[in-house]
N, C-alpha and C. Protein backbone atom coordinates (compact mmCIF):
# COMPACT_ATOMS: atom_id res chain seq x y z
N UNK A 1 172.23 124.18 110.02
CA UNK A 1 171.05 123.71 109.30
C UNK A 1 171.21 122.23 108.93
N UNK A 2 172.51 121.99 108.43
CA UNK A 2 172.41 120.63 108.26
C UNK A 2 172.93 119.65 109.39
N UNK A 3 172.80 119.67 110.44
CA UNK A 3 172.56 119.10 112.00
C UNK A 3 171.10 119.19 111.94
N UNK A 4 170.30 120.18 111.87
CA UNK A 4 168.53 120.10 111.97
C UNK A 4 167.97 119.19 111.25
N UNK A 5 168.30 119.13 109.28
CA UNK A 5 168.36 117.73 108.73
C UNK A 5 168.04 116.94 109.31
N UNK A 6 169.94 116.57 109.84
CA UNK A 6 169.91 115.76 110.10
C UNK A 6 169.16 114.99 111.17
N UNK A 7 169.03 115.44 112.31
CA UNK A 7 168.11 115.32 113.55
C UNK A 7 166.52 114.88 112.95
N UNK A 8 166.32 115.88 112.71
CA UNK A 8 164.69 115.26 111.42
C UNK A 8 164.44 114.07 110.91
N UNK A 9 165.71 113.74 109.79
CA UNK A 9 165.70 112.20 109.61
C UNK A 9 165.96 111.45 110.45
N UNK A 10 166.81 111.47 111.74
CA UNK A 10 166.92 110.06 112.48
C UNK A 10 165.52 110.09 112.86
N UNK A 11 164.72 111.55 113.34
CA UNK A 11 163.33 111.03 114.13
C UNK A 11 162.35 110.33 112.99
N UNK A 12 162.31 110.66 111.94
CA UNK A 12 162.15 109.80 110.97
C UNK A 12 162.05 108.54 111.20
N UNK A 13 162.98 108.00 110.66
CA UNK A 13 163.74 106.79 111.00
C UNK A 13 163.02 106.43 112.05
N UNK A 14 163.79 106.71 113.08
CA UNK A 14 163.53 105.97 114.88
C UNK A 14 162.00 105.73 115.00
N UNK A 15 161.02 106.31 114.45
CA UNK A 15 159.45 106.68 114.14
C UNK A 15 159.31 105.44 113.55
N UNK A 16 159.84 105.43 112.53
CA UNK A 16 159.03 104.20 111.04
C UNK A 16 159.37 103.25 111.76
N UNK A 17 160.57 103.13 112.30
CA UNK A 17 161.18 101.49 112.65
C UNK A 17 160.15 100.38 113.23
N UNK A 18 159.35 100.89 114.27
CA UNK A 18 158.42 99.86 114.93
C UNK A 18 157.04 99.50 113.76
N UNK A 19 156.92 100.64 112.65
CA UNK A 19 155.69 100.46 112.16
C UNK A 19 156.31 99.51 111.20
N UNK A 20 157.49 99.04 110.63
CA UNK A 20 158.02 98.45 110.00
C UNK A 20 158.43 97.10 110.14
N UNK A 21 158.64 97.07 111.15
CA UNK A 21 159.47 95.39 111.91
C UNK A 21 158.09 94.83 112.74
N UNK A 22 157.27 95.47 113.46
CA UNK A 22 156.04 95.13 114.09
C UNK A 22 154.57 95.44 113.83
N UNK A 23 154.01 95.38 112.32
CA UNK A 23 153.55 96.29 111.99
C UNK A 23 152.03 95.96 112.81
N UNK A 24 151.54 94.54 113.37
CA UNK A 24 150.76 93.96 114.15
C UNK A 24 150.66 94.47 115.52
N UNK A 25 151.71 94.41 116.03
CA UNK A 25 151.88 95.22 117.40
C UNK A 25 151.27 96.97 117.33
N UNK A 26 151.92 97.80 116.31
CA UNK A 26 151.90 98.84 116.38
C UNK A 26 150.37 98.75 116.34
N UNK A 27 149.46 98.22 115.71
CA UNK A 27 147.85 98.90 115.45
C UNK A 27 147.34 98.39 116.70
N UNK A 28 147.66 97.39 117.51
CA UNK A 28 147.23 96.85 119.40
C UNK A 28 147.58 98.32 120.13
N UNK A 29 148.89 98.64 119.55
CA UNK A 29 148.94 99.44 120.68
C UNK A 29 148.23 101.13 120.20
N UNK A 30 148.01 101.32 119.31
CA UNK A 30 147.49 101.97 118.66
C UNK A 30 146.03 102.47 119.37
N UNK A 31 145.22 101.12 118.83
CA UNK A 31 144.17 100.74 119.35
C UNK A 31 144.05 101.30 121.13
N UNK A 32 144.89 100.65 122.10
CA UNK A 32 145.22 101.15 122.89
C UNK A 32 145.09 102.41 123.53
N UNK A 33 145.76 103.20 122.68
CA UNK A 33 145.85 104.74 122.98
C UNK A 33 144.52 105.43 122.72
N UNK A 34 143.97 104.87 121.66
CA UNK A 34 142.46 105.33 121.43
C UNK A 34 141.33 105.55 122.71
N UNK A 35 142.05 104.52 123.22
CA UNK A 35 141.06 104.01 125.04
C UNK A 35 141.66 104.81 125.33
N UNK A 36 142.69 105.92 125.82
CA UNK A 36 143.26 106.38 127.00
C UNK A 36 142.42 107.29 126.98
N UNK A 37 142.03 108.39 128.15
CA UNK A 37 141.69 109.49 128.34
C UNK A 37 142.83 110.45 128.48
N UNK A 38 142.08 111.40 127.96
CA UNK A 38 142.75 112.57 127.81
C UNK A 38 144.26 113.32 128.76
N UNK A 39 143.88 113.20 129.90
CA UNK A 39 144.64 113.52 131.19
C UNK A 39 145.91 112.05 131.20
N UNK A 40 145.68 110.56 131.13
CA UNK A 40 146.42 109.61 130.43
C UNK A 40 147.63 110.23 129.40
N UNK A 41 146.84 110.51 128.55
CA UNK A 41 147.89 110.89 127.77
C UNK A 41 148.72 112.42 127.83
N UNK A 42 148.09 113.53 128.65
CA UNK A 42 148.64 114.63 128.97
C UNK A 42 150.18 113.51 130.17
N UNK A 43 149.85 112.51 130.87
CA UNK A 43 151.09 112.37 131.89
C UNK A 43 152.33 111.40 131.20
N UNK A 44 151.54 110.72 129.75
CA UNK A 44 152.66 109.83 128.98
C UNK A 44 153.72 111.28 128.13
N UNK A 45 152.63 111.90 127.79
CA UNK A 45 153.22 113.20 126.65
C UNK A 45 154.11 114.05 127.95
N UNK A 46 154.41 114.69 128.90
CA UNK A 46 154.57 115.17 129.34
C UNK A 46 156.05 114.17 130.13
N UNK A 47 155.68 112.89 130.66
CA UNK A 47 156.76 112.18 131.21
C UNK A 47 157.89 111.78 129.88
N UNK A 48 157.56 111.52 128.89
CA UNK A 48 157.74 111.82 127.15
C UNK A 48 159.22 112.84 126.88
N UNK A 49 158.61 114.40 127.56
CA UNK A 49 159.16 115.41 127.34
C UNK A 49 160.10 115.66 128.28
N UNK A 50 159.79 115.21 129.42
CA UNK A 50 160.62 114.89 130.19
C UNK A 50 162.18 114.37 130.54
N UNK A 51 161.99 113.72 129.79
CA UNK A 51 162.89 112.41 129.51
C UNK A 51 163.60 113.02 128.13
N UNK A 52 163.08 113.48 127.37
CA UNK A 52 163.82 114.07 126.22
C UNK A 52 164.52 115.58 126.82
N UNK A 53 164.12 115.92 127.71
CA UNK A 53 164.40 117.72 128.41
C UNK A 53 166.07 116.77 129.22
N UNK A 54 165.59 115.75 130.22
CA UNK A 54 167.01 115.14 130.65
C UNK A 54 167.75 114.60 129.89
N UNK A 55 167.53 114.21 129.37
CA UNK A 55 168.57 113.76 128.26
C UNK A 55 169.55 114.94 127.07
N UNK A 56 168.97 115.94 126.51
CA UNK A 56 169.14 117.08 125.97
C UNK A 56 170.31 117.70 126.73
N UNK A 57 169.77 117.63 128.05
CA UNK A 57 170.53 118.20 129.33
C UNK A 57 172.03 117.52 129.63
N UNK A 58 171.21 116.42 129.88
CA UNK A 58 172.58 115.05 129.96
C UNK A 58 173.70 115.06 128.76
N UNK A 59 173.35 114.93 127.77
CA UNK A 59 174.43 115.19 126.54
C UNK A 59 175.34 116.72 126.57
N UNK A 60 174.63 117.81 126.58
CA UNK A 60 174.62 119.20 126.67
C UNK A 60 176.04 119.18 127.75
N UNK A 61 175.02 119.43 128.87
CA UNK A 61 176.06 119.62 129.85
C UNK A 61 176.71 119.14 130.60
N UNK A 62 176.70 118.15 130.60
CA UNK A 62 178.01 116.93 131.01
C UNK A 62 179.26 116.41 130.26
N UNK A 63 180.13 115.74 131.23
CA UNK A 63 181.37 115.25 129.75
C UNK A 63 181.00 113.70 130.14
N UNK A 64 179.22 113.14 130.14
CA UNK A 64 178.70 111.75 130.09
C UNK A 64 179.31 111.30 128.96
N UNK A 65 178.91 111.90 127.91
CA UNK A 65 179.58 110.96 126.17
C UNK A 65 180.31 111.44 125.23
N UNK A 66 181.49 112.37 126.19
CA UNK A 66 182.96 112.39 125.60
C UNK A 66 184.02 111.36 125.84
């Protein structure tokens, strides 16, 4: 449980950081996403998950970052 915490707060964290240091950028790109269509954002969300599924994987079952 306290690994889940912890995991929670870094996404936290890793989240706020750009709205914090760029807070100009973040509402452009913001703005941005507003324009995308639907199917747009089904292939960002999905390439997204992707990338978090390899990586999960990559740490997991490899000896990459021992």
């Amino acid at each position: 449980m306290k690994l889940l915490f912890t995991l929670i707060g870094l996404i936290f964290i890793l989240e706020g950081l750009p709205y914090l240091t760029f807070p100009e950028a973040m509402q452009r790109w913001l703005r941005q996403l507003l324009e995308m269509g639907p199917a747009q954002l089904r292939t960002v969300g999905l390439f997204a998950v992707g990338i978090g599924l390899l990586i999960c994987y990559v740490s997991l079952r490899t000896n990459l970052f021992n």
